[in-house]
N, C-alpha and C. Protein backbone atom coordinates (compact mmCIF):
# COMPACT_ATOMS: atom_id res chain seq x y z
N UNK A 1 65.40 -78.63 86.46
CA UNK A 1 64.27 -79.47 86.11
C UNK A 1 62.99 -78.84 86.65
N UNK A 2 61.71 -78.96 85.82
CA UNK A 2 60.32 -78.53 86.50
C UNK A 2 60.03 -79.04 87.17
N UNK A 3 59.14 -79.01 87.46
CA UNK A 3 58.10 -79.54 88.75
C UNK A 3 56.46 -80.24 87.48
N UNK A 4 57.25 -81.46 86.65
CA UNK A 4 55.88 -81.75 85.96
C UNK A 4 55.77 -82.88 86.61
N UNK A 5 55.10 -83.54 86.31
CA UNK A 5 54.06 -84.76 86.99
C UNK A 5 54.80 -86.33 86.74
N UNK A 6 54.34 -86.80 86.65
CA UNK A 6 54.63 -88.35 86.43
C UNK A 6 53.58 -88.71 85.49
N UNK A 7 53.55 -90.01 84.67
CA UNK A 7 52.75 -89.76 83.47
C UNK A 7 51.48 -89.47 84.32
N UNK A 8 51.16 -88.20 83.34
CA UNK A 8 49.41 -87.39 83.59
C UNK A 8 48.78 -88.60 83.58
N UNK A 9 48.00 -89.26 84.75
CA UNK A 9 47.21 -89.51 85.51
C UNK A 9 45.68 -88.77 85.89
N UNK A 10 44.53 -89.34 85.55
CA UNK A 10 43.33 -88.92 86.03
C UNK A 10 43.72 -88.32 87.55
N UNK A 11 42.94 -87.64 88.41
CA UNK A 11 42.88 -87.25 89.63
C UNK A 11 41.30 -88.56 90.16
N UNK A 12 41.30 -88.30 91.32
CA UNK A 12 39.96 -89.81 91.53
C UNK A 12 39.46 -89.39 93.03
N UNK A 13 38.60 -89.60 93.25
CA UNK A 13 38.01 -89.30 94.61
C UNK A 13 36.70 -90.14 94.96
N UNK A 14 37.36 -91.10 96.19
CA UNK A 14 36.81 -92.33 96.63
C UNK A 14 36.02 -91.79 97.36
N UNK A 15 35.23 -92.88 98.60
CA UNK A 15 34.67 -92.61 99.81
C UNK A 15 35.95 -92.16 100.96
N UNK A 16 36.84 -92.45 100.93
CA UNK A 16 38.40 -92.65 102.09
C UNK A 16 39.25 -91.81 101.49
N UNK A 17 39.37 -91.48 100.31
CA UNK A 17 40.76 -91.43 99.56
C UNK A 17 40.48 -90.48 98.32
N UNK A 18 41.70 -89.79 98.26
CA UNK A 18 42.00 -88.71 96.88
C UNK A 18 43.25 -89.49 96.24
N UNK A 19 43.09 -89.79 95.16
CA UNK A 19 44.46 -90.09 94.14
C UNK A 19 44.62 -88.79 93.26
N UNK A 20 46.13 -88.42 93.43
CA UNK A 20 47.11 -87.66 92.33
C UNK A 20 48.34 -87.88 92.00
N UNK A 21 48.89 -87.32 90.98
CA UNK A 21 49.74 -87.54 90.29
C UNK A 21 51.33 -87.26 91.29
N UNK A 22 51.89 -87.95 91.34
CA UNK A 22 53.07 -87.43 92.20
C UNK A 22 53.93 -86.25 92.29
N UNK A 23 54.01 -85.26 92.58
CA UNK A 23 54.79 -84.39 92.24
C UNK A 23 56.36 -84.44 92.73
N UNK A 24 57.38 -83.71 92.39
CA UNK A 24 59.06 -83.67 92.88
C UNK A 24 58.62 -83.30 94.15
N UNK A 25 58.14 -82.64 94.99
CA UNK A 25 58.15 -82.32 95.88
C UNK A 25 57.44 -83.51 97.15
N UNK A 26 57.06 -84.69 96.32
CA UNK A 26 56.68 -85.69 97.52
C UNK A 26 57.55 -86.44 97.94
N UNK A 27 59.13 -86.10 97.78
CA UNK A 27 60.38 -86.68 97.76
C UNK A 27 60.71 -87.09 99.32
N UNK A 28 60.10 -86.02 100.15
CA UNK A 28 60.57 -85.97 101.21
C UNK A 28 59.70 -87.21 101.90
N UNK A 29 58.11 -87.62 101.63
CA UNK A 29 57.60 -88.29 102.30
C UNK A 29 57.91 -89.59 101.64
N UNK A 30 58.05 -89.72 100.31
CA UNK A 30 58.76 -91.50 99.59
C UNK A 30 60.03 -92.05 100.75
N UNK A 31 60.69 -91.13 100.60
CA UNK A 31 62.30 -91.12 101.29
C UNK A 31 61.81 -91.82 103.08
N UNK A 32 60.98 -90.57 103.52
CA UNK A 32 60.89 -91.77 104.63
C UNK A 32 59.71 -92.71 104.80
N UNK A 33 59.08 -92.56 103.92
CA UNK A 33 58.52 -94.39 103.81
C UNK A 33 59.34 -95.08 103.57
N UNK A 34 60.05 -95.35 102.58
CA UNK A 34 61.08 -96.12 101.93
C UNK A 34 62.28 -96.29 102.84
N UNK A 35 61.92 -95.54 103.84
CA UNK A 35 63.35 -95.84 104.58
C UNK A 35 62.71 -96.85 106.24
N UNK A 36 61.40 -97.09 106.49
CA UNK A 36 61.06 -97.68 107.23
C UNK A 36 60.95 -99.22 107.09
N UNK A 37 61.95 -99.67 108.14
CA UNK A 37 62.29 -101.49 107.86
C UNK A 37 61.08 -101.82 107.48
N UNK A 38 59.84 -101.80 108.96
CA UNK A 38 58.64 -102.26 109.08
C UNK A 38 57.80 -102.60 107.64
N UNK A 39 57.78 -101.39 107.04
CA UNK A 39 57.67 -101.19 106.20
C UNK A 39 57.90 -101.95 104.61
N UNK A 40 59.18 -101.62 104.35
CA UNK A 40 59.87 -102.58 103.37
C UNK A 40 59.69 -104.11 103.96
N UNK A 41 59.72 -104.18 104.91
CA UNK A 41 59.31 -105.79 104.97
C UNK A 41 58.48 -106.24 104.22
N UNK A 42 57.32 -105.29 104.20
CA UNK A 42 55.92 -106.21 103.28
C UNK A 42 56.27 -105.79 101.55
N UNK A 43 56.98 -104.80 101.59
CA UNK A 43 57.37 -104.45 100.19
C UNK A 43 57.80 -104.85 99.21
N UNK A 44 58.55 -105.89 99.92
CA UNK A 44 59.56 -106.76 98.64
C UNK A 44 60.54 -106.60 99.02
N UNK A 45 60.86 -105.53 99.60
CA UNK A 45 62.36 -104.22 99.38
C UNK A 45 63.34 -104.85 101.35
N UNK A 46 62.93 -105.81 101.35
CA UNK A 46 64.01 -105.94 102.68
C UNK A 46 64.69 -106.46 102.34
N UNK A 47 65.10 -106.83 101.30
CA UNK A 47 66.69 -106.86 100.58
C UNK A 47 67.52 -105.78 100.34
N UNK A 48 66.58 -104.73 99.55
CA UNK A 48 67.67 -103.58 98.93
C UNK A 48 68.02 -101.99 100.16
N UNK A 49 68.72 -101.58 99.50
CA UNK A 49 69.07 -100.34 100.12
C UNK A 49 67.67 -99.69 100.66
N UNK A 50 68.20 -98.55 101.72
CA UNK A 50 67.01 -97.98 101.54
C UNK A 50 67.04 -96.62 100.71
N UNK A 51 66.41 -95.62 100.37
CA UNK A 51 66.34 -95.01 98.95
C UNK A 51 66.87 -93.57 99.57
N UNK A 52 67.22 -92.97 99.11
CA UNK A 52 67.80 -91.24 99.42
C UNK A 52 67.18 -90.52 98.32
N UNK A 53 66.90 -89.26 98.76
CA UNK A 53 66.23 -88.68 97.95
C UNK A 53 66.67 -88.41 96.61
N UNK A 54 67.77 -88.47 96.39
CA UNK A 54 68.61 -88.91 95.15
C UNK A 54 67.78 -89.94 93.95
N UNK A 55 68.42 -91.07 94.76
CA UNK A 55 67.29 -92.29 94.36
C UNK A 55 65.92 -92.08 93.87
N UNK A 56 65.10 -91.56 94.63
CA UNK A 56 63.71 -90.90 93.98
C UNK A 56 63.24 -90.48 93.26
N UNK A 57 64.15 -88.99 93.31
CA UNK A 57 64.30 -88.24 92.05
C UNK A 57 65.02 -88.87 90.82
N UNK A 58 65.65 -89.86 90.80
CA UNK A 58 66.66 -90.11 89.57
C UNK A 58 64.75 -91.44 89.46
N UNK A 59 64.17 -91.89 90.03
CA UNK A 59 63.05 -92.91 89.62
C UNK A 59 62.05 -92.12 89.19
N UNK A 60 61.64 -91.11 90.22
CA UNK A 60 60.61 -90.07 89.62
C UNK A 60 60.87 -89.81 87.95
N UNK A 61 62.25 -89.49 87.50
CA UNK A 61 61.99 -89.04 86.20
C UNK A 61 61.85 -89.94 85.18
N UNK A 62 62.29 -91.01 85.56
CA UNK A 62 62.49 -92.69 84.98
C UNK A 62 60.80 -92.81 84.36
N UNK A 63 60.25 -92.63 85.94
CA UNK A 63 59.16 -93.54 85.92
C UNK A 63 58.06 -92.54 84.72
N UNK A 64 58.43 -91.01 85.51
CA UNK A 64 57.59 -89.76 84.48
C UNK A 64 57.70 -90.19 82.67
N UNK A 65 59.12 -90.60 82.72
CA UNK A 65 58.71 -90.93 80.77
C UNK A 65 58.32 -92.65 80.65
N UNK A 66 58.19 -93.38 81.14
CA UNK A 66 57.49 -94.47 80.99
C UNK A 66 55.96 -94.48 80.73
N UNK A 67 55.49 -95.00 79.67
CA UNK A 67 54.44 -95.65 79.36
C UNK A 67 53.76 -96.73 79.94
N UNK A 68 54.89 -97.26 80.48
CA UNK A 68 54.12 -98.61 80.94
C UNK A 68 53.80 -98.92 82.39
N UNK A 69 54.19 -97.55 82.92
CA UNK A 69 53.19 -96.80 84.53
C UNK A 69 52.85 -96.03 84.81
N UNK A 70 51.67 -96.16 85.24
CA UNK A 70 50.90 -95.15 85.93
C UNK A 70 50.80 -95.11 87.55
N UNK A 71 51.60 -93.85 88.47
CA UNK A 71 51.57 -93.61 89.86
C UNK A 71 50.75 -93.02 90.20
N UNK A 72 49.72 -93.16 91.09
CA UNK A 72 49.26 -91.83 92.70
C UNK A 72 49.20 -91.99 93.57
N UNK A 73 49.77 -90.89 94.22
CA UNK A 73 49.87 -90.62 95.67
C UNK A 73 48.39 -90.74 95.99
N UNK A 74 48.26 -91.79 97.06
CA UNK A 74 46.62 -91.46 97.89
C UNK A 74 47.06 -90.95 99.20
N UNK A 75 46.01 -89.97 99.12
CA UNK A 75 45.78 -88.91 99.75
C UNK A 75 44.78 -88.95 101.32
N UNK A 76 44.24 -88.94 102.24
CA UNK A 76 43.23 -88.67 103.12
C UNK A 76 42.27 -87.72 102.29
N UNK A 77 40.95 -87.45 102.44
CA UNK A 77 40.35 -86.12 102.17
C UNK A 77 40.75 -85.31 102.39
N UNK A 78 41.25 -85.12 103.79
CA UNK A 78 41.55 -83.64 104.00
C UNK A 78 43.54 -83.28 103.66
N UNK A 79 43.28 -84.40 102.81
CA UNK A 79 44.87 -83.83 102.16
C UNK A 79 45.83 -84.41 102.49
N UNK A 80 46.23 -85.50 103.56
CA UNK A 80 47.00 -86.13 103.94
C UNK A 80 48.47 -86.81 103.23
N UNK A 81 48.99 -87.16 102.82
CA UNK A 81 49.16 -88.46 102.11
C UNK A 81 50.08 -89.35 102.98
N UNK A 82 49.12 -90.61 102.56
CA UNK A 82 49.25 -91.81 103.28
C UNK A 82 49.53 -93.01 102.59
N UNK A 83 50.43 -92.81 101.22
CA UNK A 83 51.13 -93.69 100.42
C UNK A 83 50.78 -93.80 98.81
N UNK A 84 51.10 -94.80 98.35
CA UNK A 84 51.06 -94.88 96.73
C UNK A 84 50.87 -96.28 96.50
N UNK A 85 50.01 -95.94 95.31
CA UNK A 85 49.37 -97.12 94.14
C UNK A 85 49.49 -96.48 92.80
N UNK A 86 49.99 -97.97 92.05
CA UNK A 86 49.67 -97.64 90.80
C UNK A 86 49.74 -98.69 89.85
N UNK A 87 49.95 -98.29 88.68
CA UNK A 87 49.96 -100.03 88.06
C UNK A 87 51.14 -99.68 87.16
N UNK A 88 52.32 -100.88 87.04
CA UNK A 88 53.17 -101.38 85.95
C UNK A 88 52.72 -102.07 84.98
N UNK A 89 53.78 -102.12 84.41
CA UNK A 89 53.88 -103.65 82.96
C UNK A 89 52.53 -103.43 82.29
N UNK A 90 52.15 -101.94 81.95
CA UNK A 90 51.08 -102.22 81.46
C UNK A 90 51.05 -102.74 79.83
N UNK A 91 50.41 -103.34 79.38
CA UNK A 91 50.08 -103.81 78.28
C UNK A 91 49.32 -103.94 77.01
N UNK A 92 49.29 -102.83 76.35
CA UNK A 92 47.73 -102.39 75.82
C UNK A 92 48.10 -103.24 74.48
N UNK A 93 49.01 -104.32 74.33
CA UNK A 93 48.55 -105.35 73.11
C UNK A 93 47.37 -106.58 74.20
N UNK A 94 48.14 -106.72 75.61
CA UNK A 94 47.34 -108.06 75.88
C UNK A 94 46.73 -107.31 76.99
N UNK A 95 45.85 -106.11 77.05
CA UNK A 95 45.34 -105.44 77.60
C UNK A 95 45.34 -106.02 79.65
N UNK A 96 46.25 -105.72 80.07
CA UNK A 96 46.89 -106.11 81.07
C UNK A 96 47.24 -105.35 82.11
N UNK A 97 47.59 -105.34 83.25
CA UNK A 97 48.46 -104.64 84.14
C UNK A 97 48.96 -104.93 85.26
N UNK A 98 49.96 -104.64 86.14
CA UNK A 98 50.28 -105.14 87.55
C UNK A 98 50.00 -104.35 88.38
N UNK A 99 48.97 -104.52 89.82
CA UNK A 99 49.11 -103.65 90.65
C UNK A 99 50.15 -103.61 91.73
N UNK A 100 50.19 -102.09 92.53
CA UNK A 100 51.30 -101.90 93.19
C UNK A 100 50.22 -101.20 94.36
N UNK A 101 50.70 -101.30 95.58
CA UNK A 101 50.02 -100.53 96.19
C UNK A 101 50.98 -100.78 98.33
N UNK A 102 50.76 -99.18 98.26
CA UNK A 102 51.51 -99.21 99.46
C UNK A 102 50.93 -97.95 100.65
N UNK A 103 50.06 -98.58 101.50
CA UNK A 103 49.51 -97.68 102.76
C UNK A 103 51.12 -97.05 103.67
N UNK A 104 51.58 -96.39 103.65
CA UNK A 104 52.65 -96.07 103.87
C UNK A 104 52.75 -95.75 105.55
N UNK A 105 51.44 -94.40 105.51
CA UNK A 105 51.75 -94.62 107.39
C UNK A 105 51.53 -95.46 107.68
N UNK A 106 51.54 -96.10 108.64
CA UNK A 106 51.12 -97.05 109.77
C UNK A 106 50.02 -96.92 110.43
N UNK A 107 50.08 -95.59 111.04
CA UNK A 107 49.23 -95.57 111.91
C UNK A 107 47.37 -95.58 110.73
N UNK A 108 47.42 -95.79 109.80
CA UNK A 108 46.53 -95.68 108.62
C UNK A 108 45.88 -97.51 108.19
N UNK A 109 46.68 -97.90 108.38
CA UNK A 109 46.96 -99.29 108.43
C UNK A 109 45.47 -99.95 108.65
N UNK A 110 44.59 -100.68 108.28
CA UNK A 110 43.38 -101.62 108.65
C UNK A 110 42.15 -100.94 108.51
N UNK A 111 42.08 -99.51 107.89
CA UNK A 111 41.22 -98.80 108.17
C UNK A 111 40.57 -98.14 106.67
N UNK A 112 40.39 -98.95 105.64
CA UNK A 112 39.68 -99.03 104.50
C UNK A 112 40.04 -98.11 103.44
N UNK A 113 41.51 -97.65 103.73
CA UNK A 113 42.42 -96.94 102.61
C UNK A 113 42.54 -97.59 101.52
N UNK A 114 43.24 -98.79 101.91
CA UNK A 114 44.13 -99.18 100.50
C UNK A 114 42.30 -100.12 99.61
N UNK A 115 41.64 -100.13 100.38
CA UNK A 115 40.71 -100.86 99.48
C UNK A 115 40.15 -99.63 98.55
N UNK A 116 39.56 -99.02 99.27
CA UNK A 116 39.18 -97.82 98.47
C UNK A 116 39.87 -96.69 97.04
N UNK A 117 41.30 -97.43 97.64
CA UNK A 117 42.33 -96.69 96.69
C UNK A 117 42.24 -97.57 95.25
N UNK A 118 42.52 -98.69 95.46
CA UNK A 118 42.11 -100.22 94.61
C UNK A 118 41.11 -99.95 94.08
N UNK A 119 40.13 -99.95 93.97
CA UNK A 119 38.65 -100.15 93.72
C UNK A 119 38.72 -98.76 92.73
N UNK A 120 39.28 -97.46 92.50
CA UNK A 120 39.04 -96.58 92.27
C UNK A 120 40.02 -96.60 90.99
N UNK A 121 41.29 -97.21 91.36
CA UNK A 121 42.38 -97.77 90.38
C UNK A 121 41.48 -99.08 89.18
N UNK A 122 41.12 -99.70 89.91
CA UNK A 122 40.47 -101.29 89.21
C UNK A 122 39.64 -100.14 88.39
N UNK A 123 39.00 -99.46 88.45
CA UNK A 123 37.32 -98.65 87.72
C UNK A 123 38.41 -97.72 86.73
N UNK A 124 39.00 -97.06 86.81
CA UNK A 124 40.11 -96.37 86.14
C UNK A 124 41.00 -97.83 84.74
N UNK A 125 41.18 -98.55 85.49
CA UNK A 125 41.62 -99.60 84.17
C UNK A 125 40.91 -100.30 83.63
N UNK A 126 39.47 -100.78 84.06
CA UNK A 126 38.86 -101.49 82.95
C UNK A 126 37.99 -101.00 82.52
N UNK A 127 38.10 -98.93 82.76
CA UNK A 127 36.85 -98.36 81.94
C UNK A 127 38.01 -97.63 80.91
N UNK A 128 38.12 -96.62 81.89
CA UNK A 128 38.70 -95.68 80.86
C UNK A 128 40.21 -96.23 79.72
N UNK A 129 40.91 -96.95 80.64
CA UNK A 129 42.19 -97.90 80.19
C UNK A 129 41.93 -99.01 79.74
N UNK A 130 40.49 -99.48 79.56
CA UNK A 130 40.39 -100.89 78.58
C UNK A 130 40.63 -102.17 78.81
N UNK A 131 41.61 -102.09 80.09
CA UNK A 131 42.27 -103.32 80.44
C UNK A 131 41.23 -104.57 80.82
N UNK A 132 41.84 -105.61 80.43
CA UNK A 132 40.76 -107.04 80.74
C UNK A 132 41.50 -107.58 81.57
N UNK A 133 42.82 -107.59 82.29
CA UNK A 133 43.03 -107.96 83.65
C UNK A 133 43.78 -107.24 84.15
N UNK A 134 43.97 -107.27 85.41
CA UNK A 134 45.09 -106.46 86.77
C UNK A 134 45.63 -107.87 87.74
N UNK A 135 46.61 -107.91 87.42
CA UNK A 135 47.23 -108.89 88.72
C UNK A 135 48.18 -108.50 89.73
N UNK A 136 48.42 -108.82 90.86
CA UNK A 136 49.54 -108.30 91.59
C UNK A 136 50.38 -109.92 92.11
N UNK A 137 51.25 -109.86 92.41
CA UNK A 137 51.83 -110.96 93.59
C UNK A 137 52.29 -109.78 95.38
N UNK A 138 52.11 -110.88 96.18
CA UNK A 138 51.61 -110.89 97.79
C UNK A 138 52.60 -111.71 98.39
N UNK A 139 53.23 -111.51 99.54
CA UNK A 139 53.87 -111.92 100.48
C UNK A 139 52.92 -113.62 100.92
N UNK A 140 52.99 -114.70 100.94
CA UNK A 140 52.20 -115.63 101.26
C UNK A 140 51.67 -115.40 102.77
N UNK A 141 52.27 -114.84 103.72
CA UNK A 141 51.98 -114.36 105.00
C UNK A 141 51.67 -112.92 105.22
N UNK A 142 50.76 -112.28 104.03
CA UNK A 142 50.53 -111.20 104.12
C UNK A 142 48.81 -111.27 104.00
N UNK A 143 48.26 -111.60 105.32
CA UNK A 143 46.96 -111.66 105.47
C UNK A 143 45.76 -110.31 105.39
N UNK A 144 46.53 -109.08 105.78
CA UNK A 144 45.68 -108.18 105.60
C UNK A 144 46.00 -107.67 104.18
N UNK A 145 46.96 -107.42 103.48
CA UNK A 145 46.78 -107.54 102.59
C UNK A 145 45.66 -108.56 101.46
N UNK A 146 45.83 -109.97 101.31
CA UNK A 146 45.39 -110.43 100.69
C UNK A 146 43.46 -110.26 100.84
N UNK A 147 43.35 -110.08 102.33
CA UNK A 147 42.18 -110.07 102.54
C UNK A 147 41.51 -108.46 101.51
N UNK A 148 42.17 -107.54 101.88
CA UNK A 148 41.71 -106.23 100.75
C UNK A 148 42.28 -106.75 99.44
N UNK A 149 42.48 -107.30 99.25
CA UNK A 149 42.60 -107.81 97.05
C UNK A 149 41.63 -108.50 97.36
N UNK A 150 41.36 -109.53 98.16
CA UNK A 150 39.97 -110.14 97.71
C UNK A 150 39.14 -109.37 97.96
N UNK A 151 38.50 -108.48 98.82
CA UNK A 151 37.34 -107.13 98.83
C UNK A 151 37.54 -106.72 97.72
N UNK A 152 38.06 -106.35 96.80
CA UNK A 152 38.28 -105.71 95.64
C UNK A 152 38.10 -106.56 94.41
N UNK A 153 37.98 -108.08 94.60
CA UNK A 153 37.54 -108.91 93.16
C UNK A 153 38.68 -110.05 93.16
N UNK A 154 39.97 -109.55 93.45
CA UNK A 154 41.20 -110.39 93.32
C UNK A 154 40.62 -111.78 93.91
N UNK A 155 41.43 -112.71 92.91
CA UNK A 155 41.19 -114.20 93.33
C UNK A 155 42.96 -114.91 93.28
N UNK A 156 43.12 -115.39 94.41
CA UNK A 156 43.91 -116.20 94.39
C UNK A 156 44.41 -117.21 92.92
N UNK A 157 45.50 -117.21 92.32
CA UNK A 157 45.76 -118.10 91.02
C UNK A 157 46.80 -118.57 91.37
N UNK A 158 48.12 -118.92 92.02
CA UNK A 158 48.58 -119.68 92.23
C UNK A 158 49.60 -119.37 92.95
N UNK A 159 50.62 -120.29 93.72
CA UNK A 159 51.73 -119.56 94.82
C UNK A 159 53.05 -120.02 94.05
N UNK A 160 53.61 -118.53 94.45
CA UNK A 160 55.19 -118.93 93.69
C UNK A 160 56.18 -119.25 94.87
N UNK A 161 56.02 -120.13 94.80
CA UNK A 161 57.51 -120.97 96.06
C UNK A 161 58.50 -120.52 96.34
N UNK A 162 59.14 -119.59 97.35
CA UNK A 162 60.19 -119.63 97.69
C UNK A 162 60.70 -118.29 96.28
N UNK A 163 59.06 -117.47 95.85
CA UNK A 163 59.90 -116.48 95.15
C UNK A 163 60.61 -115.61 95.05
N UNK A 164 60.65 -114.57 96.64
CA UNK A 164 61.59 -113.91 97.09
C UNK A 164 62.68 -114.12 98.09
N UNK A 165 63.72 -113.56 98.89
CA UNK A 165 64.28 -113.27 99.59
C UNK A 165 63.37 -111.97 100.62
N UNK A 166 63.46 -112.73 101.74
CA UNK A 166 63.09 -111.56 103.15
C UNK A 166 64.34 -112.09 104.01
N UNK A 167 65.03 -111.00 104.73
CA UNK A 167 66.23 -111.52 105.37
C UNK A 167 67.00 -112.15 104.83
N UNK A 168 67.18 -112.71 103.48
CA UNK A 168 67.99 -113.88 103.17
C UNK A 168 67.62 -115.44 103.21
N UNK A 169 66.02 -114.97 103.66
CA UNK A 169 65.37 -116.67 103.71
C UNK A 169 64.29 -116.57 102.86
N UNK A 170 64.13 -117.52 101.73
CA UNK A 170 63.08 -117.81 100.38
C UNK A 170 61.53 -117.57 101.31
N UNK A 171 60.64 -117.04 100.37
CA UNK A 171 59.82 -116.90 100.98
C UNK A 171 59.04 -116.60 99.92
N UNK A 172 57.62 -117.78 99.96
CA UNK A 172 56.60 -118.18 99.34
C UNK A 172 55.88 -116.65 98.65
N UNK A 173 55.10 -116.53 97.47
CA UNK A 173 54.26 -115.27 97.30
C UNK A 173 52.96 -115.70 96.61
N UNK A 174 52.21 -114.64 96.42
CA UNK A 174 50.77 -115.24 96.26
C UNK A 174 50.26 -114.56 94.78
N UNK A 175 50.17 -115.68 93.68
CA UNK A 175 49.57 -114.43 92.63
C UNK A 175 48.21 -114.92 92.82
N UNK A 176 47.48 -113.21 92.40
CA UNK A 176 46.15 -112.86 92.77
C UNK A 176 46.10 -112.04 90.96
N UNK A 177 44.92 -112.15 90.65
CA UNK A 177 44.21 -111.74 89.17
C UNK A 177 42.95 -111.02 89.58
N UNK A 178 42.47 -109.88 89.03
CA UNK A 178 41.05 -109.80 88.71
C UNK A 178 41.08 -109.38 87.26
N UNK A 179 40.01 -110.07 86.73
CA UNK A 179 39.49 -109.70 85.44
C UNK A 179 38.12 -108.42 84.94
N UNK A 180 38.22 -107.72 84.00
CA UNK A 180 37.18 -106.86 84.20
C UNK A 180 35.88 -107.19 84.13
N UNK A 181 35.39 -108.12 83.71
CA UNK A 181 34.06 -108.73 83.92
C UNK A 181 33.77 -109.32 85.27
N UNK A 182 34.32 -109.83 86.29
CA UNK A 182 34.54 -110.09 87.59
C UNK A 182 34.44 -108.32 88.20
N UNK A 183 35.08 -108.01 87.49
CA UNK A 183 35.02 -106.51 88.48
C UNK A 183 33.77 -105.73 88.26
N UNK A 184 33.46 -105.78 87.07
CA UNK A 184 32.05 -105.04 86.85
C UNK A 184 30.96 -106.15 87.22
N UNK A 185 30.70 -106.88 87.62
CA UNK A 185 29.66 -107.95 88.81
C UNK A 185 29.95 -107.93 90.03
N UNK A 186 31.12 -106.91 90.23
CA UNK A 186 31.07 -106.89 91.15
C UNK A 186 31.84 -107.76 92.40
N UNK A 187 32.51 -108.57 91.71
CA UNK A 187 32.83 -109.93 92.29
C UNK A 187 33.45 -109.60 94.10
């Protein structure tokens, strides 16, 4: 197999942050994000396995012929990488999308990454991609999170009760929307 990309993706360069396209070779740093509890806790993923590079690569190519996502690795300026965003379920009949987004180190954590990464993603879908909304769902006890979706436009729309499993105990989540007219005011 080559070394091609995941669907070709713009490249983007924030004030904080470089977005690119994922390459096979970022296998090694997915694998151990994906393998940190801490981590998967806020993910969704403290239910499932944790991923082997196997796993990756068999998603990497999944995800490379899908249409209906777009991945990048964000980057530090000086080249770092310090996790992934991107958007699913995209929808170009009901011009739509889901965001995904994951600050992966830790030690990176509170320090105006993942907003900057967002904001650069949000300008990427309701210019060049057309889209008239982006929504994600949120851990209900995921405060720094929610606080960067709202810096970014996201508004709270309603809580899904008891929608996941963490440990084996139901646990509340938060859907959040921005629309592209909200985003271009700036909201």
């Amino acid at each position: 197999m080559g070394s091609a990309p995941i669907v070709q993706a713009p490249a983007f360069q924030g004030d904080l942050v470089r977005l690119r396209t994922p390459e096979r070779a970022d296998s090694a740093n997915f694998v151990r994000w994906f393998s940190d509890p801490e981590l998967l806790h806020w993910l969704h993923l403290s239910e499932g396995p944790q991923i082997t590079e196997g796993a990756w690569l068999k998603n990497y190519e999944e995800v490379r012929e899908d249409p209906g996502v777009i991945v990048w690795v964000i980057e530090t300026l000086d080249g770092w990488p310090i996790g992934h965003l991107g958007l699913n379920h995209i929808d170009p009949v009901h011009f739509r999308a889901t965001l995904f987004i994951s600050i992966s180190e830790k030690d990176r954590w509170g320090q105006g990454y993942g907003t900057d990464a967002i904001r650069l993603v949000l300008r990427d879908a309701f210019e060049r991609q057309n889209l008239r909304r982006v929504d994600l769902i949120t851990d209900a006890d995921n405060a720094r999170g929610i606080r960067c979706y709202e810096k970014c436009g996201f508004v709270r729309e309603g809580l899904l009760r008891g929608h996941r499993l963490r440990y084996g105990k139901p646990l509340d989540m938060v859907q959040m929307g921005v629309m592209r007219e909200d985003f271009r005011r700036g909201a």
